[in-house]
N, C-alpha and C. Protein backbone atom coordinates (compact mmCIF):
# COMPACT_ATOMS: atom_id res chain seq x y z
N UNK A 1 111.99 107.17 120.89
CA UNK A 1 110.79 106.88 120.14
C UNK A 1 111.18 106.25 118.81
N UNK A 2 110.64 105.19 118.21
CA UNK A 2 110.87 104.45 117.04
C UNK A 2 109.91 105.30 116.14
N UNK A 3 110.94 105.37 114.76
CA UNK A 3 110.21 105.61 113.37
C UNK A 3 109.43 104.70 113.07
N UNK A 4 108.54 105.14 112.49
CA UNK A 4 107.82 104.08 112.11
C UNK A 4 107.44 104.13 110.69
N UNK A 5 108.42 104.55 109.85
CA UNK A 5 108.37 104.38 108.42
C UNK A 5 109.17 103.22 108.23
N UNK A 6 108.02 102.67 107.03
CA UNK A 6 108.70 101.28 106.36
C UNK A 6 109.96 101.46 105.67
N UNK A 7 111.04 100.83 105.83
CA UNK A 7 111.96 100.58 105.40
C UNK A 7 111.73 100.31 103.81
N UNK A 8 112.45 101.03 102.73
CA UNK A 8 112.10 100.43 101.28
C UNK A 8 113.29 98.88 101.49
N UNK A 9 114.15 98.75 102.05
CA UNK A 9 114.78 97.91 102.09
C UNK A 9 114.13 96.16 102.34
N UNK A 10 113.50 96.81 103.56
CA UNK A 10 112.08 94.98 103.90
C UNK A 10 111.31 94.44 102.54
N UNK A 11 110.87 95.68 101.96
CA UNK A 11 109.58 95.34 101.17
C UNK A 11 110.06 94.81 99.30
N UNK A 12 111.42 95.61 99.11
CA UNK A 12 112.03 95.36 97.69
C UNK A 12 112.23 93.97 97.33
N UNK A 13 112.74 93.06 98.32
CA UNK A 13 113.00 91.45 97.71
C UNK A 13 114.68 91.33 97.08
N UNK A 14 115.60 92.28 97.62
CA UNK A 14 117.33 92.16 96.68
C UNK A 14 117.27 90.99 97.81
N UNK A 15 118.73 90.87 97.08
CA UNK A 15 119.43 89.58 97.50
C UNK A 15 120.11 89.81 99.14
N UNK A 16 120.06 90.73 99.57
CA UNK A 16 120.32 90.92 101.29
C UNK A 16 119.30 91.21 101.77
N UNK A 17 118.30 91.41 101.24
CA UNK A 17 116.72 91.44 102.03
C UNK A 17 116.54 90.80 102.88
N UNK A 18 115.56 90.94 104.01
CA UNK A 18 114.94 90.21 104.23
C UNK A 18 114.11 89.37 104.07
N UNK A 19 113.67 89.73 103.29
CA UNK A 19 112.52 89.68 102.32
C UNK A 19 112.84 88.01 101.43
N UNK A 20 114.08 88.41 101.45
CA UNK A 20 114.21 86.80 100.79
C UNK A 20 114.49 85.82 101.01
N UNK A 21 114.45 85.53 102.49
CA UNK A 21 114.50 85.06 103.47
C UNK A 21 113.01 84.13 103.29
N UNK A 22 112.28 84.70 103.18
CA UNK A 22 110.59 84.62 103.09
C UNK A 22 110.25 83.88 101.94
N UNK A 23 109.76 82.37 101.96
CA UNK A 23 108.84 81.95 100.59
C UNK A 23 107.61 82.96 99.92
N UNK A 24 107.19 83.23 98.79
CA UNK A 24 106.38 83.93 98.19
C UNK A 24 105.05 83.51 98.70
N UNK A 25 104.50 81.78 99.20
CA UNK A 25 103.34 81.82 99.79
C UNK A 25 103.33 82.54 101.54
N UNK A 26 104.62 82.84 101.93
CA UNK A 26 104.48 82.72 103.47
C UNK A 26 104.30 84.32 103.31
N UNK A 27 105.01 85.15 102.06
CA UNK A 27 104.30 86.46 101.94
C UNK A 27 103.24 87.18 101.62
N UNK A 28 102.70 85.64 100.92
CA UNK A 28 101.37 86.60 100.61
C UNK A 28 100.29 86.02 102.33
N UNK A 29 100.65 85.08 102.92
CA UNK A 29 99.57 85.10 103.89
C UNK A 29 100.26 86.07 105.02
N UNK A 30 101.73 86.95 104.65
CA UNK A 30 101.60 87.74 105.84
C UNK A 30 101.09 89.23 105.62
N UNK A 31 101.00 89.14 103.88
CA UNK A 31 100.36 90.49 103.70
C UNK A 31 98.78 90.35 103.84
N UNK A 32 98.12 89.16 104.09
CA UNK A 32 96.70 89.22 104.06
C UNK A 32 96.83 89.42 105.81
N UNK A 33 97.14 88.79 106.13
CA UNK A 33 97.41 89.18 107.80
C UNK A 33 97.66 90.39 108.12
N UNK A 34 98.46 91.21 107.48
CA UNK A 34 98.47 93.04 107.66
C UNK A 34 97.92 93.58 106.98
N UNK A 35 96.70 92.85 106.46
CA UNK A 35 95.56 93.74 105.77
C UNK A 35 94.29 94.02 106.97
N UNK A 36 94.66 92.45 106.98
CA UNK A 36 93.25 91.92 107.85
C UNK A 36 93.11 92.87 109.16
N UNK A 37 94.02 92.81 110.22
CA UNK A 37 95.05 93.89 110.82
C UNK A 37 94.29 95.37 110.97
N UNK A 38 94.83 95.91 109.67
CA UNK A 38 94.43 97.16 109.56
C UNK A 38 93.03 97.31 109.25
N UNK A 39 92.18 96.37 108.37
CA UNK A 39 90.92 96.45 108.58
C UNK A 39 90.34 96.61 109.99
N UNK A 40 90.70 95.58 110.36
CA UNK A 40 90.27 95.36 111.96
C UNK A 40 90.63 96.81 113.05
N UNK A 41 91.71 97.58 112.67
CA UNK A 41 91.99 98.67 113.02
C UNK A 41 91.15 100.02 112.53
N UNK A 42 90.91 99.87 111.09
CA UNK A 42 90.29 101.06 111.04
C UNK A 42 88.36 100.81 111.25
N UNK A 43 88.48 99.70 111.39
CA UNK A 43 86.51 99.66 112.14
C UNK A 43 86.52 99.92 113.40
N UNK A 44 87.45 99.68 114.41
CA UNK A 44 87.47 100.51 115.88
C UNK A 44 88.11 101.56 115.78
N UNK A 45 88.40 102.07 114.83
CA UNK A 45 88.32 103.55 114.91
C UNK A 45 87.48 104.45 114.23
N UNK A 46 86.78 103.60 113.52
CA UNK A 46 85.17 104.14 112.77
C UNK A 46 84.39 103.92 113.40
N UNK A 47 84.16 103.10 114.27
CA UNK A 47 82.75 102.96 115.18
C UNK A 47 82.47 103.99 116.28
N UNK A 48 83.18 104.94 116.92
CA UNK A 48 82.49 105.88 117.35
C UNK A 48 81.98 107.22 116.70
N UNK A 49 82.78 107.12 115.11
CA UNK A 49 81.94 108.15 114.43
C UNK A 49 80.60 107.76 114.26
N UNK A 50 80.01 106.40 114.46
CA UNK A 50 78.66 105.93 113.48
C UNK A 50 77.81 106.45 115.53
N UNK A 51 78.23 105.96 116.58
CA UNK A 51 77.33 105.47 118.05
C UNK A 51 76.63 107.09 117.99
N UNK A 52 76.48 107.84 117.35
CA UNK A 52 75.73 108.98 117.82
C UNK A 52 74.97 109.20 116.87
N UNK A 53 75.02 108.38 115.90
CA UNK A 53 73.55 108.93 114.61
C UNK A 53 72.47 108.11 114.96
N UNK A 54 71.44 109.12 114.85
CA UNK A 54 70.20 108.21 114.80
C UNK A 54 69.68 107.33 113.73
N UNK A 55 68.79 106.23 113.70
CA UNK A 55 68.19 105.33 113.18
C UNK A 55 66.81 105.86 112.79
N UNK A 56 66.25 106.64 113.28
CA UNK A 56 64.83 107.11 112.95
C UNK A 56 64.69 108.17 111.97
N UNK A 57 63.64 108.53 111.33
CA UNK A 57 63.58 109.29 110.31
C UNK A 57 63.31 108.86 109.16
N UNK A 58 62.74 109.54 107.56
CA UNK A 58 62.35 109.11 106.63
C UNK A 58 63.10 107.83 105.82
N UNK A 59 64.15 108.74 105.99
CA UNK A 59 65.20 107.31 104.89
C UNK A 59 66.24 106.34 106.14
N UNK A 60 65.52 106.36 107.68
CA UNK A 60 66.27 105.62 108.71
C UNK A 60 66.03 104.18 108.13
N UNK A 61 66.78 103.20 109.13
CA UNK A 61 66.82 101.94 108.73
C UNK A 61 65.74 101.17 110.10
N UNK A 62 65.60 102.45 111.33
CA UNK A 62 65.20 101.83 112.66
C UNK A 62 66.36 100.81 113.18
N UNK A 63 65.70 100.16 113.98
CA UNK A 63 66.72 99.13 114.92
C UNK A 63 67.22 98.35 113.99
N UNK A 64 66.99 98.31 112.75
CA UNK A 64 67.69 96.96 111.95
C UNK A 64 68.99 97.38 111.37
N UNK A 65 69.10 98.75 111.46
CA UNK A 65 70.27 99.41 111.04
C UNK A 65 71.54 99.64 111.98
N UNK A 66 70.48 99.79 112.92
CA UNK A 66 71.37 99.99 114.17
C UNK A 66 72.03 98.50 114.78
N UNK A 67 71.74 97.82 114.09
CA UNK A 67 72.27 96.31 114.57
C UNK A 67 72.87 95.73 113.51
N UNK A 68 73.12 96.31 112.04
CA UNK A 68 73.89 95.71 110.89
C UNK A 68 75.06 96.52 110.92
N UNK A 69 74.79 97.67 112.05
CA UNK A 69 75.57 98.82 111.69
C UNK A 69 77.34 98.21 111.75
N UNK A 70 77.56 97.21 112.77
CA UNK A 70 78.84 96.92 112.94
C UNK A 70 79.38 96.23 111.37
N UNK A 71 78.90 95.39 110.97
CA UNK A 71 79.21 95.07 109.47
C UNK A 71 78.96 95.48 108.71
N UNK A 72 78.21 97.06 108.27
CA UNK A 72 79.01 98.18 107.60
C UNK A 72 80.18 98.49 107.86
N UNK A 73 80.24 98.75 109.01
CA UNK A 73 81.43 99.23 109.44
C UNK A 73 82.94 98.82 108.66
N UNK A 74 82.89 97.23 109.55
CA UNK A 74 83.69 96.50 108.81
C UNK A 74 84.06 96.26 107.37
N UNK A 75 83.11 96.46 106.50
CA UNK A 75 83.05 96.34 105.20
C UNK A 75 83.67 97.94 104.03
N UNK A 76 83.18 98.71 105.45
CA UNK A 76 83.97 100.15 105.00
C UNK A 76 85.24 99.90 105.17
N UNK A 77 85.64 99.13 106.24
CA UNK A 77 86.97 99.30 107.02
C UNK A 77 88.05 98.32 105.51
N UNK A 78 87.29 97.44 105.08
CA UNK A 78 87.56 96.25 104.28
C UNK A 78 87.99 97.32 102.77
N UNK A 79 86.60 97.85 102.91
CA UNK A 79 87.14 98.39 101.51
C UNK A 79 88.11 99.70 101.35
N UNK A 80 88.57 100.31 102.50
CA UNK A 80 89.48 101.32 102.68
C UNK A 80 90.79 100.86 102.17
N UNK A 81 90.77 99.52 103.57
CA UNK A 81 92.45 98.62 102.97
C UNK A 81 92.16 98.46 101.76
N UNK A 82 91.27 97.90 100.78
CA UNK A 82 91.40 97.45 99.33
C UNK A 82 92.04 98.59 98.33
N UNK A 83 91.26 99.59 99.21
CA UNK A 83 91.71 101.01 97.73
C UNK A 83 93.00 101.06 98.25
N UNK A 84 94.13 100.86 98.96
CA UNK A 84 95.13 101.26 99.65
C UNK A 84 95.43 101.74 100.86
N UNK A 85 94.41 102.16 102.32
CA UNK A 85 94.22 102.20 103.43
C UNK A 85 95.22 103.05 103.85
N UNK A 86 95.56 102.88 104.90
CA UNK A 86 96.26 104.32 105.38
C UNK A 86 97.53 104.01 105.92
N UNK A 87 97.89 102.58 105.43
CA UNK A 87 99.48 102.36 105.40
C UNK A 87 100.31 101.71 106.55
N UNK A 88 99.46 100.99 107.34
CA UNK A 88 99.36 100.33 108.12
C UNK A 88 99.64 99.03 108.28
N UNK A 89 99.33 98.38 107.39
CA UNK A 89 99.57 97.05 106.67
C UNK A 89 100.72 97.09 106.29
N UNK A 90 101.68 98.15 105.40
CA UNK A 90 102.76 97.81 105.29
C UNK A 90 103.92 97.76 105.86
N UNK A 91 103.44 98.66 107.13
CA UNK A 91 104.52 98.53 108.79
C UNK A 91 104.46 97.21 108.99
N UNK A 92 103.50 96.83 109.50
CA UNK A 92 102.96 95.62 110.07
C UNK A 92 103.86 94.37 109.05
N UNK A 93 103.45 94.39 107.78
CA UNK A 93 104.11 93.41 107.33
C UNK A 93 105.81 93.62 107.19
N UNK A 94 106.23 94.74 107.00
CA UNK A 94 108.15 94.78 107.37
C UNK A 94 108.24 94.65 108.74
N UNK A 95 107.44 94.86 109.88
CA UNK A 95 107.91 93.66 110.80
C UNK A 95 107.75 92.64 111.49
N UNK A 96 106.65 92.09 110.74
CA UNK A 96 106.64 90.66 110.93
C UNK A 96 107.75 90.20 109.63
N UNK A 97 108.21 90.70 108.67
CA UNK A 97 109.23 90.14 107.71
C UNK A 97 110.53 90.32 108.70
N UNK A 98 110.80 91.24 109.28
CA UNK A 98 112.07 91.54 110.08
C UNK A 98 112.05 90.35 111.30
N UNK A 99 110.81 89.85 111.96
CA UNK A 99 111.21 89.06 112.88
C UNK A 99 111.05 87.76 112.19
N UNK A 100 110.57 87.35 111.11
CA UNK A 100 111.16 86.51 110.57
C UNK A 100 112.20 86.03 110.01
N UNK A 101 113.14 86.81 109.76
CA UNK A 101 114.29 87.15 109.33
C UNK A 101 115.24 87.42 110.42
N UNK A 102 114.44 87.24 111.67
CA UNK A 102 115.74 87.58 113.03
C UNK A 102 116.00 85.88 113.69
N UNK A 103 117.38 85.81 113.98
CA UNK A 103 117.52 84.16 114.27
C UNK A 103 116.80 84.11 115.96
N UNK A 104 116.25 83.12 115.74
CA UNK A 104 115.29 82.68 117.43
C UNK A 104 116.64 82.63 118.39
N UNK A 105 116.20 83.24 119.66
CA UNK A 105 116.48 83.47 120.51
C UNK A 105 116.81 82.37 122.15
């Protein structure tokens, strides 16, 4: 079974890094890519907490809620990664930095 803790070694930037291997624009679109990622990860795993509440009732939204409900979702999911998310993104980006850093095959 693989660890799956980030290496402090991928993410620091020394001079045997990988990391430096990597232009500074090609890192920041791979950390928006292991954001995006984990957003996208934690709204399918929030959407079956929301499929069992109802829509009806005093302060319900009715069917209009129940049909915006997926982009709440997402927007929760959005703003989780923003506060710092659950750390997901930074696997993701040490290894897509590691297979960038591995010579093609």
């Amino acid at each position: 079974m693989a660890d799956l803790s980030v290496s402090p070694d991928l993410l620091s930037g020394g001079a045997a890094s990988p990391l430096s291997a990597v232009s500074p624009a090609q890192r920041e679109r791979m950390r928006k890519t292991a954001e995006d990622f984990e957003a996208s990860f934690l709204s399918q795993m929030m959407k079956p907490m929301f499929e069992g509440l109802k829509t009806d009732g005093p302060f319900g939204g009715g069917q209009a809620e129940g049909m915006w409900r997926s982009f709440m979702i997402d927007a929760m999911a959005k703003q989780t990664v923003s506060a710092g998310g659950v750390g997901l993104a930074d696997t993701v980006m040490a290894e897509m930095i590691k297979m960038q850093s591995e010579p093609a095959a």
